[in-house]
Protein backbone atom coordinates (compact mmCIF):
# COMPACT_ATOMS: atom_id res chain seq x y z
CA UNK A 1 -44.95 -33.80 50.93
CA UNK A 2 -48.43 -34.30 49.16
CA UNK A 3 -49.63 -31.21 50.90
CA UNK A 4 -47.46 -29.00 48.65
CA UNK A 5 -49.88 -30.43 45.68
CA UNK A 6 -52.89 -28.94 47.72
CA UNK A 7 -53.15 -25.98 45.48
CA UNK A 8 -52.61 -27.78 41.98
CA UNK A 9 -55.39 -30.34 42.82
CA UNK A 10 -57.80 -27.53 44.74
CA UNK A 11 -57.15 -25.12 41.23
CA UNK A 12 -57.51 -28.30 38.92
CA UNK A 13 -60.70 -28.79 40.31
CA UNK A 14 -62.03 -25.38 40.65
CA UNK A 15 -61.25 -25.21 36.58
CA UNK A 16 -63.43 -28.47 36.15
CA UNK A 17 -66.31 -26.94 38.70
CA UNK A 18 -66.29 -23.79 36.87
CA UNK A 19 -66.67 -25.55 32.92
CA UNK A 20 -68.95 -28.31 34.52
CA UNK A 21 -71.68 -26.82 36.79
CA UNK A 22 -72.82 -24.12 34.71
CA UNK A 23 -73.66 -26.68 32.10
CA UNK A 24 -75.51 -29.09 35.10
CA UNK A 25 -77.05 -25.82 35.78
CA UNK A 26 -78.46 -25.06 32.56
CA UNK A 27 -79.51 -28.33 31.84
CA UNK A 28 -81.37 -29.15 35.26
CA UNK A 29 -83.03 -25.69 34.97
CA UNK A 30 -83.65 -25.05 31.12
CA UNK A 31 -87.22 -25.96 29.52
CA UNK A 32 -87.06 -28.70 27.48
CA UNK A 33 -89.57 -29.14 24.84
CA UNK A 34 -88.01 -31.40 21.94
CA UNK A 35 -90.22 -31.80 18.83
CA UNK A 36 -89.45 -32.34 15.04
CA UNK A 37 -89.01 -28.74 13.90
CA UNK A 38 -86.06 -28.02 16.58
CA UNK A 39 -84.55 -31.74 15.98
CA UNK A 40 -84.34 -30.84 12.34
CA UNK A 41 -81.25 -30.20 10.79
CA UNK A 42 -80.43 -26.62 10.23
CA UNK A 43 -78.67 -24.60 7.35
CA UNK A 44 -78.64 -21.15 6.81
CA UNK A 45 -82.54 -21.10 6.71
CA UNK A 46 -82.22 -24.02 4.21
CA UNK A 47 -83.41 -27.62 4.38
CA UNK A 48 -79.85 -29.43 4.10
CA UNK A 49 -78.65 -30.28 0.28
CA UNK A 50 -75.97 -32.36 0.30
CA UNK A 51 -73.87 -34.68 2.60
CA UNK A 52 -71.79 -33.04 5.02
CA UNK A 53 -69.18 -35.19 4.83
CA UNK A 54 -68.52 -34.33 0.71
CA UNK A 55 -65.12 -34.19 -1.09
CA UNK A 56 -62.96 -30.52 -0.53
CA UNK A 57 -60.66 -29.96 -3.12
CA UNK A 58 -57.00 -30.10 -1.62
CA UNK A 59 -56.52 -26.60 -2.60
CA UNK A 60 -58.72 -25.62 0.25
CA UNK A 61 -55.82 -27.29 2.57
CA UNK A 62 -53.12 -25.59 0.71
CA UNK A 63 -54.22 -22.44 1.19
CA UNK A 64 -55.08 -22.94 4.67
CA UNK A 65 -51.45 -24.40 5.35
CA UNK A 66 -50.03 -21.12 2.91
CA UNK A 67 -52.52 -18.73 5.74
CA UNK A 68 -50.60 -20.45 8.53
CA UNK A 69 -47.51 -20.22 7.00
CA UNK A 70 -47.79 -16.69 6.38
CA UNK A 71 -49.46 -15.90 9.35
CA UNK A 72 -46.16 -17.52 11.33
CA UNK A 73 -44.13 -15.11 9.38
CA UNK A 74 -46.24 -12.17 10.93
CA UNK A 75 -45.66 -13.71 14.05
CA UNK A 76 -41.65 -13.50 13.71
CA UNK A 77 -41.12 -10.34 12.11
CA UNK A 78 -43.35 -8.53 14.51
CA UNK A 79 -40.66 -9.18 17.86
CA UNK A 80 -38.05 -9.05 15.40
CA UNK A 81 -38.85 -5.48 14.19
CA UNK A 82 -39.72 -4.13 17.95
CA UNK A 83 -35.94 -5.18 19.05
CA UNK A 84 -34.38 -4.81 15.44
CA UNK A 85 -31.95 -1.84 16.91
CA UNK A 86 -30.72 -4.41 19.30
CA UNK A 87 -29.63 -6.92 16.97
CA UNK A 88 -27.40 -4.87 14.79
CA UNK A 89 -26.58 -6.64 11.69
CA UNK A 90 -26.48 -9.89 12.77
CA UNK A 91 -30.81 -9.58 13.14
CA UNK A 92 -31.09 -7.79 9.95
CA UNK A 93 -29.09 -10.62 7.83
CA UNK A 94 -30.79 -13.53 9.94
CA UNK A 95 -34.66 -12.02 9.46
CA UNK A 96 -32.97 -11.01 5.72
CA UNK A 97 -32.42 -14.90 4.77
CA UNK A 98 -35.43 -15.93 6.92
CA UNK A 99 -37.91 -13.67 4.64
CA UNK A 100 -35.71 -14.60 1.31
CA UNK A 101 -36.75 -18.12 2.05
CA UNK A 102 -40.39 -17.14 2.79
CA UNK A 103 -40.18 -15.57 -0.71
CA UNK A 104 -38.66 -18.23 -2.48
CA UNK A 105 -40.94 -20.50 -1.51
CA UNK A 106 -44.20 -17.96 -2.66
CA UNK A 107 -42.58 -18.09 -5.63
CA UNK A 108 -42.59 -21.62 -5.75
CA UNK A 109 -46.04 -22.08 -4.60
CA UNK A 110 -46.70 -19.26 -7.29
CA UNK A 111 -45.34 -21.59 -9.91
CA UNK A 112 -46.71 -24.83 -9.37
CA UNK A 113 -50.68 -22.92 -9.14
CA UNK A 114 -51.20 -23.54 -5.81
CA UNK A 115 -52.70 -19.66 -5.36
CA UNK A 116 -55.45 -20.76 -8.23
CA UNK A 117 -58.27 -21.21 -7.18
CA UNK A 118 -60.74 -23.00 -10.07
């Protein structure tokens, strides 16, 4: 019975052979000559400025969640429009409320400023 996992365990390995040994590779065979210049923290040609751990405003994650968000909409109305014939009017009204809802809530977002960006 274990022989039917054969395959699983000889692909799960092959995966973890094929991420692992070019990296074993590399490392054995690249040259490695540390100093201070390459340890040195790099940024954009720039000696660092600031912490980089500091404070994002949390309208950076709202309109990261609203570019998901929309995105997922893209992501529904694209399958929805290639077999729209298909569905009748039953798809139309469904994807109909689904984008009303989509809208509403822009507007709401809208409303309460979470598209300004100060």
């Amino acid at each position: 019975m274990l022989e039917n996992y054969l395959p699983i365990v000889v692909f799960i390995l092959l995966g973890i052979a094929f991420g692992v040994v070019p990296m074993l590779i590399g490392y054995a065979l690249g040259p490695s000559k540390p100093d201070e210049e390459k340890n040195s923290q790099f940024e954009c040609g720039f000696p660092p400025f600031d912490d980089s751990r500091m404070y994002f405003n949390v309208r950076y994650y709202l309109v990261a969640i609203l570019f998901i968000l929309f995105d997922l909409e893209v992501a529904f109305v694209f399958p929805w429009a290639v077999v729209q014939s298909q569905l009748g009017w039953f798809g139309f009204i469904g994807m109909s409320i689904f984008l009303s809802l989509l809208v509403v809530g822009f507007i709401f977002e809208w409303k309460k400023g979470a598209l300004e960006w100060e």
